[in-house]
Protein backbone atom coordinates (compact mmCIF):
# COMPACT_ATOMS: atom_id res chain seq x y z
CA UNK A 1 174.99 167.44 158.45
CA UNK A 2 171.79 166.50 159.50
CA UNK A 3 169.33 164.02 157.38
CA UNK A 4 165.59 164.09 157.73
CA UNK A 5 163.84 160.52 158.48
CA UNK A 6 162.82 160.59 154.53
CA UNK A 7 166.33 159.84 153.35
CA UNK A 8 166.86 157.52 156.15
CA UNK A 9 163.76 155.70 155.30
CA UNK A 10 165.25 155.46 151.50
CA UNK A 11 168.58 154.27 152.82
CA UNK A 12 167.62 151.54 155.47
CA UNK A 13 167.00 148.58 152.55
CA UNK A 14 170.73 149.91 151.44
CA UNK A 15 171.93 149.56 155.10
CA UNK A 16 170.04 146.57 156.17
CA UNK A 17 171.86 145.04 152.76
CA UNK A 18 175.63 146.35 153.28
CA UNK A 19 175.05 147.68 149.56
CA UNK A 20 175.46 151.45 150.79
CA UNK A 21 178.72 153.55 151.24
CA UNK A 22 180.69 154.20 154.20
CA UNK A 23 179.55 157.41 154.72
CA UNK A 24 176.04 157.19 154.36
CA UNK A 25 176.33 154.34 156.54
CA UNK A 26 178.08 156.72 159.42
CA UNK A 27 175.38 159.14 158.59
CA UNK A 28 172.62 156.72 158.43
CA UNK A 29 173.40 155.33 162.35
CA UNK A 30 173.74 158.49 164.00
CA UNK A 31 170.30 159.07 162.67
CA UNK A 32 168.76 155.89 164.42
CA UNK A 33 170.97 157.11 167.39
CA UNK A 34 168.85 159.95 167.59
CA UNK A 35 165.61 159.13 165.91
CA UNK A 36 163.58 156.36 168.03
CA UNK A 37 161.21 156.70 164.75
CA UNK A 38 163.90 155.47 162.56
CA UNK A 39 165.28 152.91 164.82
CA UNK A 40 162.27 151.37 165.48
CA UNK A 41 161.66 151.15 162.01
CA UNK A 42 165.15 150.03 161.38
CA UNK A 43 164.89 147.06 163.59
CA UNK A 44 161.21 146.27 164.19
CA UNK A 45 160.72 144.06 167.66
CA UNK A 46 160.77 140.48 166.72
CA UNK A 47 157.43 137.88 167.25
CA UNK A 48 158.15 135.61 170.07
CA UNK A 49 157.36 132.32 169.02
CA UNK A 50 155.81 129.57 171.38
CA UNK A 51 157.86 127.87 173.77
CA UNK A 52 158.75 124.75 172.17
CA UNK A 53 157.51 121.28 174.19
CA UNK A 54 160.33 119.60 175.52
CA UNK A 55 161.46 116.34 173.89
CA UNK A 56 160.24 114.29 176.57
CA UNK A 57 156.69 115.67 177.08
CA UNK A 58 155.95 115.15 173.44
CA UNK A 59 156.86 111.34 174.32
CA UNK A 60 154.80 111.25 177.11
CA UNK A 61 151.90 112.36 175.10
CA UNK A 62 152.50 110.20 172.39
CA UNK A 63 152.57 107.24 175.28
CA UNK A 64 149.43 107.99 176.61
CA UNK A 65 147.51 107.89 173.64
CA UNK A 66 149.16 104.64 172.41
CA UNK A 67 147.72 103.33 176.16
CA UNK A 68 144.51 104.75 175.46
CA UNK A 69 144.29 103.54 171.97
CA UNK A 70 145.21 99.91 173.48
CA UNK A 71 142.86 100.02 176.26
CA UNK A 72 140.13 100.99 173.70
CA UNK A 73 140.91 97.93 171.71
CA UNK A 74 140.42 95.78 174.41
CA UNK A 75 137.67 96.56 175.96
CA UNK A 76 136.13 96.08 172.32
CA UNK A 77 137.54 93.02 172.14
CA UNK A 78 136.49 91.94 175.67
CA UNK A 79 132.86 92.88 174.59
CA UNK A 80 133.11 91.07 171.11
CA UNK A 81 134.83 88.04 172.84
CA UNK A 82 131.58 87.01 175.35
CA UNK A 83 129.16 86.45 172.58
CA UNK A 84 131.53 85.27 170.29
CA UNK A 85 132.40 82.37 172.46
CA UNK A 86 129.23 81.64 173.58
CA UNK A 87 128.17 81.57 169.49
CA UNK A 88 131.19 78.95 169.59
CA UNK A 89 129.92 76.62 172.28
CA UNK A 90 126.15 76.92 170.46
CA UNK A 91 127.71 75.99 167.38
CA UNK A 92 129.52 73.07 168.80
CA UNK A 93 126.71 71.67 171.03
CA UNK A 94 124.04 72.40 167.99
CA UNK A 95 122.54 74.58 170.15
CA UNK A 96 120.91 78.09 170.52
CA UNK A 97 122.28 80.88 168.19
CA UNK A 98 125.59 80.44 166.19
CA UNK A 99 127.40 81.27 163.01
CA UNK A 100 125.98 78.70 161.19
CA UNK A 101 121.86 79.75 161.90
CA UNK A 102 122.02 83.75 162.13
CA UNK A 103 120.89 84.52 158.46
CA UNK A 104 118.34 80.99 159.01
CA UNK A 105 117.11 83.50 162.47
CA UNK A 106 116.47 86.70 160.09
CA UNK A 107 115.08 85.02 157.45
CA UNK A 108 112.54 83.33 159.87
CA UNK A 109 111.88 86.50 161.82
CA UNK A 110 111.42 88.43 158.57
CA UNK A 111 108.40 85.77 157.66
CA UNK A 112 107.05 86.50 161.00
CA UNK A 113 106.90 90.67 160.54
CA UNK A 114 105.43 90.06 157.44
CA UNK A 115 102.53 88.19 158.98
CA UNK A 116 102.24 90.71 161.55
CA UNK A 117 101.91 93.41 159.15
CA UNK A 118 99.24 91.16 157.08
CA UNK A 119 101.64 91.84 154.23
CA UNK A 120 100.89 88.46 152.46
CA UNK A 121 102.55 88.58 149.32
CA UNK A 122 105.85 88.95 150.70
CA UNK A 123 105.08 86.09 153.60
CA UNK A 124 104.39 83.87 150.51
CA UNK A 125 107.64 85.21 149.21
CA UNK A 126 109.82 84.05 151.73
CA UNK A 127 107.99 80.81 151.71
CA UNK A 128 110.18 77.52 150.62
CA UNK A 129 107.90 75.24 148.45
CA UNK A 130 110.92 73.28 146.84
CA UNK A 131 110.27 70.07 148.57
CA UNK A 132 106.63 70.15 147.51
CA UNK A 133 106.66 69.72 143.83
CA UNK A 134 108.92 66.75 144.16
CA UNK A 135 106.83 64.92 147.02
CA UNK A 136 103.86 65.82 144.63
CA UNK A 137 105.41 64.20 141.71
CA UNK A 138 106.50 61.16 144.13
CA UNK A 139 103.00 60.72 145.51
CA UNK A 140 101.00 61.09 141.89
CA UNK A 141 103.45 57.96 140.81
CA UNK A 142 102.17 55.66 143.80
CA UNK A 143 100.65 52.69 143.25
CA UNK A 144 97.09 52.23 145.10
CA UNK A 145 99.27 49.26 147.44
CA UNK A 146 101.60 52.15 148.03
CA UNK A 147 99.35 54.00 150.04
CA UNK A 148 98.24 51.12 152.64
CA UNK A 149 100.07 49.98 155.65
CA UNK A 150 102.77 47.30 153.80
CA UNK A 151 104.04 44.69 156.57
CA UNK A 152 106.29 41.89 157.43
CA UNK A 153 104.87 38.47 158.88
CA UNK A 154 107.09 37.95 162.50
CA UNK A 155 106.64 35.10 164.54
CA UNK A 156 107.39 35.62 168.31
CA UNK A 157 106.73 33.16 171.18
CA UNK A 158 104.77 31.32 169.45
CA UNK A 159 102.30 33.56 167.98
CA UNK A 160 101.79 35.49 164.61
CA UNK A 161 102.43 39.07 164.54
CA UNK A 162 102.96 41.66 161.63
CA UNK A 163 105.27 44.67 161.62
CA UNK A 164 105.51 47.58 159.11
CA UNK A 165 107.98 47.02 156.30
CA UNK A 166 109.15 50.42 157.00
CA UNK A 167 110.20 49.37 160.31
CA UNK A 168 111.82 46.21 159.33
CA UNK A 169 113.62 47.39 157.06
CA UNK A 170 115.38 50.33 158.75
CA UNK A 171 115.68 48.79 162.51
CA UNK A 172 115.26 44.68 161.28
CA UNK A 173 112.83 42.17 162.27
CA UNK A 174 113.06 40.82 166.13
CA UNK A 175 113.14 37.39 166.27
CA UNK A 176 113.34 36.81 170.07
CA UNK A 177 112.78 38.60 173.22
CA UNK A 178 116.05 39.90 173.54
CA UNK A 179 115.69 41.28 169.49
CA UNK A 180 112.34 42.92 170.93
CA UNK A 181 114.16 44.42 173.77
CA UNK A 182 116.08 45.91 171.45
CA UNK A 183 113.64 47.22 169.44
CA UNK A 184 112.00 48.59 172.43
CA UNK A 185 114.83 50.06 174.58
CA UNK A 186 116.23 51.82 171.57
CA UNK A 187 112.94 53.64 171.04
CA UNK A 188 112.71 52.44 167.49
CA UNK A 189 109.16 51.98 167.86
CA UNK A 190 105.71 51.80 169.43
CA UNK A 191 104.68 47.70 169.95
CA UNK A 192 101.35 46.00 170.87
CA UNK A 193 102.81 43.00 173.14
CA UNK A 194 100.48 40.73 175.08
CA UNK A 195 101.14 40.39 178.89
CA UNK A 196 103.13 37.04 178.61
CA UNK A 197 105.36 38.09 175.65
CA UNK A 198 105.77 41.33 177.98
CA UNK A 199 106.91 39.43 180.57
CA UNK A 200 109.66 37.48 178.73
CA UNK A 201 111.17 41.14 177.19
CA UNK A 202 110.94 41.92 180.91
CA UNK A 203 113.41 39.37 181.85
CA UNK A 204 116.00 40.07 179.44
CA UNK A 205 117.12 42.68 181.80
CA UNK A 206 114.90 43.57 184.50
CA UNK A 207 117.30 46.33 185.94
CA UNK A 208 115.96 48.47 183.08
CA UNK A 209 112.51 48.79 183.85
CA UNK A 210 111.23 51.34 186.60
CA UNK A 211 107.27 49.61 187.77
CA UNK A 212 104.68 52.51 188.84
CA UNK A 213 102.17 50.80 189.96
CA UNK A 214 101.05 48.56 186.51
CA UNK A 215 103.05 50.95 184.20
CA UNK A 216 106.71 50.42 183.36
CA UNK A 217 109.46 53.36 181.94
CA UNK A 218 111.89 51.66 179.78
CA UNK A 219 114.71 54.23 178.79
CA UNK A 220 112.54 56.87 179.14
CA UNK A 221 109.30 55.44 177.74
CA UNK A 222 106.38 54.56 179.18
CA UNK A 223 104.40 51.58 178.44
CA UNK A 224 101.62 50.25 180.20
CA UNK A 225 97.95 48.06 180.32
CA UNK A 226 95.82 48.74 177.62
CA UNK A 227 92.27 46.79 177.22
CA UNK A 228 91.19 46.54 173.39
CA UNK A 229 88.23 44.64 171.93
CA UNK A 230 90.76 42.06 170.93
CA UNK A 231 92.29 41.34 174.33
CA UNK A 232 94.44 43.24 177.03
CA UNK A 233 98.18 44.73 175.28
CA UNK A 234 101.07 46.13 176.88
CA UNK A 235 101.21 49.53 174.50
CA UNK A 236 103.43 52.57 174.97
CA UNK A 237 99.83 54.87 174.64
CA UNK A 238 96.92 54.53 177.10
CA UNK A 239 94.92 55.92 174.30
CA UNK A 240 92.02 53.43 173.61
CA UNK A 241 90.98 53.18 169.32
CA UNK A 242 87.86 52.18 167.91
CA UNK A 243 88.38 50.69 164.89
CA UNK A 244 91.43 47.87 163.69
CA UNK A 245 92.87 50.38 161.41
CA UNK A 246 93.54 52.61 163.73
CA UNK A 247 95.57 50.53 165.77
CA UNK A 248 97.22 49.88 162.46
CA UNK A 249 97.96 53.40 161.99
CA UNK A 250 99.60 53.91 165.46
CA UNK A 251 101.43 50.73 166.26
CA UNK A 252 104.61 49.09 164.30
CA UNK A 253 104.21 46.05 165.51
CA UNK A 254 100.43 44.73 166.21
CA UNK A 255 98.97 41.35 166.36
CA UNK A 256 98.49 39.07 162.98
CA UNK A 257 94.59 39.33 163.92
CA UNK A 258 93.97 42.75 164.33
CA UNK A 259 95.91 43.57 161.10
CA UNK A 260 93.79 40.34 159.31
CA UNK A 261 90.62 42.53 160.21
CA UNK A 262 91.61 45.47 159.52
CA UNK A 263 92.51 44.55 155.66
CA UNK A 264 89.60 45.55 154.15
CA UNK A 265 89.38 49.24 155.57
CA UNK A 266 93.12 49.93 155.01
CA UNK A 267 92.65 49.12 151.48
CA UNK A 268 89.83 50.99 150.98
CA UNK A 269 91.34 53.77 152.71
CA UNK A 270 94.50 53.38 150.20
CA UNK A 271 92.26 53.83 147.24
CA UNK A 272 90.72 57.15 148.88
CA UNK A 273 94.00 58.51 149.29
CA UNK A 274 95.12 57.43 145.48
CA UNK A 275 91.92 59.10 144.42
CA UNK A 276 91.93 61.80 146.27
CA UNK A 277 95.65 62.60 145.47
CA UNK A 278 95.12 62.28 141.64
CA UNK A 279 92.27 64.66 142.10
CA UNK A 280 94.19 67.15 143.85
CA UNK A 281 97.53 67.32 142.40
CA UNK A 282 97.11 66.01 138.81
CA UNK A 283 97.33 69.29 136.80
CA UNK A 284 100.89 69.76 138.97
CA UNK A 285 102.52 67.04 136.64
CA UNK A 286 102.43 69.35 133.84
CA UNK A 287 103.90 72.31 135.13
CA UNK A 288 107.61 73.03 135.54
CA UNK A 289 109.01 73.17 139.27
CA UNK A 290 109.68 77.02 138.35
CA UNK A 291 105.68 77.46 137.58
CA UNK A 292 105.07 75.46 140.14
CA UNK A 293 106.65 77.82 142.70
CA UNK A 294 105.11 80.60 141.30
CA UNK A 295 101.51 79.26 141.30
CA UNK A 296 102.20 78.22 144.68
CA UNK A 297 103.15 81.97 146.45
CA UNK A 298 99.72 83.10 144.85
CA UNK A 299 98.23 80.40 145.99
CA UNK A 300 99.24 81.04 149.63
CA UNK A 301 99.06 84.59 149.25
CA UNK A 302 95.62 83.89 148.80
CA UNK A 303 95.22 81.33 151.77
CA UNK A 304 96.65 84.37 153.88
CA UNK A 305 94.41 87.00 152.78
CA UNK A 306 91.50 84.93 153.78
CA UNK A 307 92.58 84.35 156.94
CA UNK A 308 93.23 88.40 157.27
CA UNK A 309 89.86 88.60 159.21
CA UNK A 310 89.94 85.49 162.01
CA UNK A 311 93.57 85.95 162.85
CA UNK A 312 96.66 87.83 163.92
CA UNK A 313 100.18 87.60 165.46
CA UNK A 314 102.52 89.06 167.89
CA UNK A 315 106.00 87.39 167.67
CA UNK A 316 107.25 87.43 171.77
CA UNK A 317 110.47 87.03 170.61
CA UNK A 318 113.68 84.38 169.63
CA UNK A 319 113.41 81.57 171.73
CA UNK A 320 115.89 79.00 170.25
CA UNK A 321 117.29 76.91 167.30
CA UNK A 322 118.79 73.22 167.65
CA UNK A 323 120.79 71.89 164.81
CA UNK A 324 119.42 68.70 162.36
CA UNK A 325 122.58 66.79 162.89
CA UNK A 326 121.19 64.25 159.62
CA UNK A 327 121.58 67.38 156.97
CA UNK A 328 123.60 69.93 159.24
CA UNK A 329 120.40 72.13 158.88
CA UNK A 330 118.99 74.26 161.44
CA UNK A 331 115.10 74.41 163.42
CA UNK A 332 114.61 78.17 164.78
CA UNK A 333 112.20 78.48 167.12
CA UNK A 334 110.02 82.20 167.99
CA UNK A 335 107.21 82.65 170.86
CA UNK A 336 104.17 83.86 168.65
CA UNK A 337 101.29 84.96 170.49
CA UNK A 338 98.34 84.39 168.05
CA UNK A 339 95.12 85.84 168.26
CA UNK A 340 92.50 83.50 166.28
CA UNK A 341 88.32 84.37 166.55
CA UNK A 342 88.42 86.39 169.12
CA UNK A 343 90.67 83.79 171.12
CA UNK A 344 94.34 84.06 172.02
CA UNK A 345 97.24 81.38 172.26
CA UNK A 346 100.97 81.86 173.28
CA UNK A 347 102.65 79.00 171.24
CA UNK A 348 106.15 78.71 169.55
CA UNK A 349 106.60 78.06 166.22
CA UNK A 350 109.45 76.20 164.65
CA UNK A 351 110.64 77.27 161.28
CA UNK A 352 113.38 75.55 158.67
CA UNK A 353 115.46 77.47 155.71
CA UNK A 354 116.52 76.65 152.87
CA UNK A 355 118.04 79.13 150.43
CA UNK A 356 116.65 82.20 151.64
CA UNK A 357 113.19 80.59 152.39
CA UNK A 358 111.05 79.04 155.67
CA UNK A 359 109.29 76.33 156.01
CA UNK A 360 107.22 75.90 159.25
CA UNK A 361 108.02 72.67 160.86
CA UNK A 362 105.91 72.79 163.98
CA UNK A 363 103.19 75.20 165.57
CA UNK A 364 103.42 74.11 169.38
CA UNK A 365 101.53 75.03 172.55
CA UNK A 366 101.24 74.42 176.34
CA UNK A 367 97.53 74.84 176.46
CA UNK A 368 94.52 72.65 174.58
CA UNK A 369 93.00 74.68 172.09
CA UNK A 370 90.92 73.05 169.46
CA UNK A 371 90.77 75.51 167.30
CA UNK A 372 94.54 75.66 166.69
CA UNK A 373 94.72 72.44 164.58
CA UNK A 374 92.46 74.20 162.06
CA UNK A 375 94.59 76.98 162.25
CA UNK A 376 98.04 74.89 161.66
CA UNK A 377 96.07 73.10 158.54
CA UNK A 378 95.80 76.80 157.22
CA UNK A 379 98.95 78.06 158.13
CA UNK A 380 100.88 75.47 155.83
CA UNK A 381 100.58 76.25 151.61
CA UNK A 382 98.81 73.68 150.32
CA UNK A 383 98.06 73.62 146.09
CA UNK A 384 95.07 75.06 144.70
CA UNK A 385 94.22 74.21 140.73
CA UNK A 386 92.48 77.17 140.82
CA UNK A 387 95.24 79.56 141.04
């Protein structure tokens, strides 16, 4: 008996199952031996599947990207490890750019866009005034003796001399030539010596003076002839003065004679100073260090904006930062090129933070330009009553 492919069809899920009899199973495979219709339907071709990697090339891969992965690492590592080193030597010779200094770097270079961009308020922002209302409050409780030149009588070879308490008191009072050569080699300061008195520090240890001629280096200082109305002096500055006070001013140790005729002025001067101070500053002692910070960023906000017309600046770049090994702090240094009236200075400016906020410590050039001391006096906030 022959079956049409219609029955088949309903019998192959029976067959494929073993669920149908054995004669419908005899009848259903003679069918699919004679119907390629049925057969292929019976037993559709299978769908080859992917060769399957071999064990060991799957381990090579995995290798290779482990290398990779490794080599990647390094070479990061090998880039990160140059500058962190050199950071590490910085740090450790208090030098150049380190851990310690890189938000003190940002926070100084951040001052310096905002003067480029004339954006005052936030220059007088970033501005540390801190240390200002407490020298304020120090200097309105000085005495008018305060503000003059205190000193200490000395007595060497002979004659009457005076030194500056200050001095005395932090590097003590010579007594003989080899106490002055101590003073002197040390650099612990600037002397008015006659020739004679000269002559006998000279001896202590001649093999530490270097002669040029009539000037001497002693430990990197030079000292040398200087003629004054008052005689001829062995000073560490050519520069000649005009007055007694002024050589008061610039010398720690000076003749008993010079300092005797100089009494009056640097008294008078002290009460100018007391005056003027008192003047200046008196309406500060009422404020609290909090108003007093915010008086002081308008105040130099305002200072700014009037210099908005006569100047302008062009930081050149980082140039350095050396560490203050007294406080552990930090001096950054930038190249700014300013541009002041017309006329235009490359100088480098050293800036100090504290919490966030610069200070400038020094304006500095290689050229002489007088107008950049009026500039400087600008530059740093200074309190205004009016504000």
């Amino acid at each position: 008996m022959k079956w049409n492919c219609d029955l088949i069809g309903d019998l192959l899920p029976l067959y494929e199952e073993g669920l149908c009899s054995p004669s419908s199973r005899q009848a259903v495979e003679e069918h699919l031996g004679e119907c390629d219709a049925c057969r292929r339907l019976a037993a559709p071709l299978p769908i080859e599947a992917p060769p399957e990697t071999p064990a060991a090339d799957r381990a090579v891969k995995r290798s290779i990207k482990k290398v990779r992965r490794r080599w990647l690492l390094s070479l990061i590592a090998s880039l990160l490890a140059v500058p962190l080193l050199l950071m590490s030597v910085n740090q450790y010779r208090g030098r150049g750019l380190c851990f310690t200094n890189i938000d003190d770097m940002l926070t100084a270079r951040a001052f310096l866009s905002a003067l480029e961009r004339e954006d005052w308020t936030r220059a007088a922002e970033l501005h540390d005034y801190s240390d200002d209302y407490e020298s304020i409050l120090e200097a309105l409780e000085m005495t008018v003796s305060d503000w003059g030149i205190p000193c200490t009588p000395v007595t060497l070879a002979g004659e009457a001399w005076m030194l500056k308490s200050y001095a005395a008191r932090e590097y003590g009072t010579p007594q003989t030539a080899e106490d002055l050569f101590s003073f002197l080699y040390n650099g612990r300061g600037n002397a008015m010596l006659t020739p004679e008195l000269w002559a006998q520090v000279i001896a202590v240890d001649p093999s530490a003076f270097l002669q040029e001629g009539r000037q001497y280096w002693l430990n990197g200082d030079l000292y040398g002839l200087t003629a004054t109305p008052w005689g001829d002096f062995i000073t560490g500055e050519a520069r000649r003065y005009d007055t007694a006070a002024e050589y008061c001013h610039h010398f720690d140790l000076i003749p008993a004679a010079i300092y005797e005729e100089a009494k009056a002025d640097l008294e008078a001067e002290a009460q100018q100073l007391h005056a003027q101070t008192h003047a200046a500053y008196d309406y500060v002692a009422d404020m609290t260090e909090s108003e007093f910070l915010d008086h002081m960023e308008k105040s130099y906000a305002a200072d700014l904006a009037e210099l908005s017309d006569q100047v302008s600046f062009d930081c050149t770049g980082y140039q350095g930062a050396y560490r203050l090994w007294e406080n552990d702090g930090w001096h950054v240094q930038f190249g700014v090129t300013l541009t002041y009236r017309g006329k235009s200075l490359d100088t480098t400016m050293a800036f100090g933070v504290q919490d966030g906020r610069v200070h400038i410590v020094s304006l500095s050039h290689r050229e002489q330009a007088d107008w950049l001391d009026e500039l400087e006096r600008a530059l740093y906030p200074s309190a205004h009553p009016d504000y």
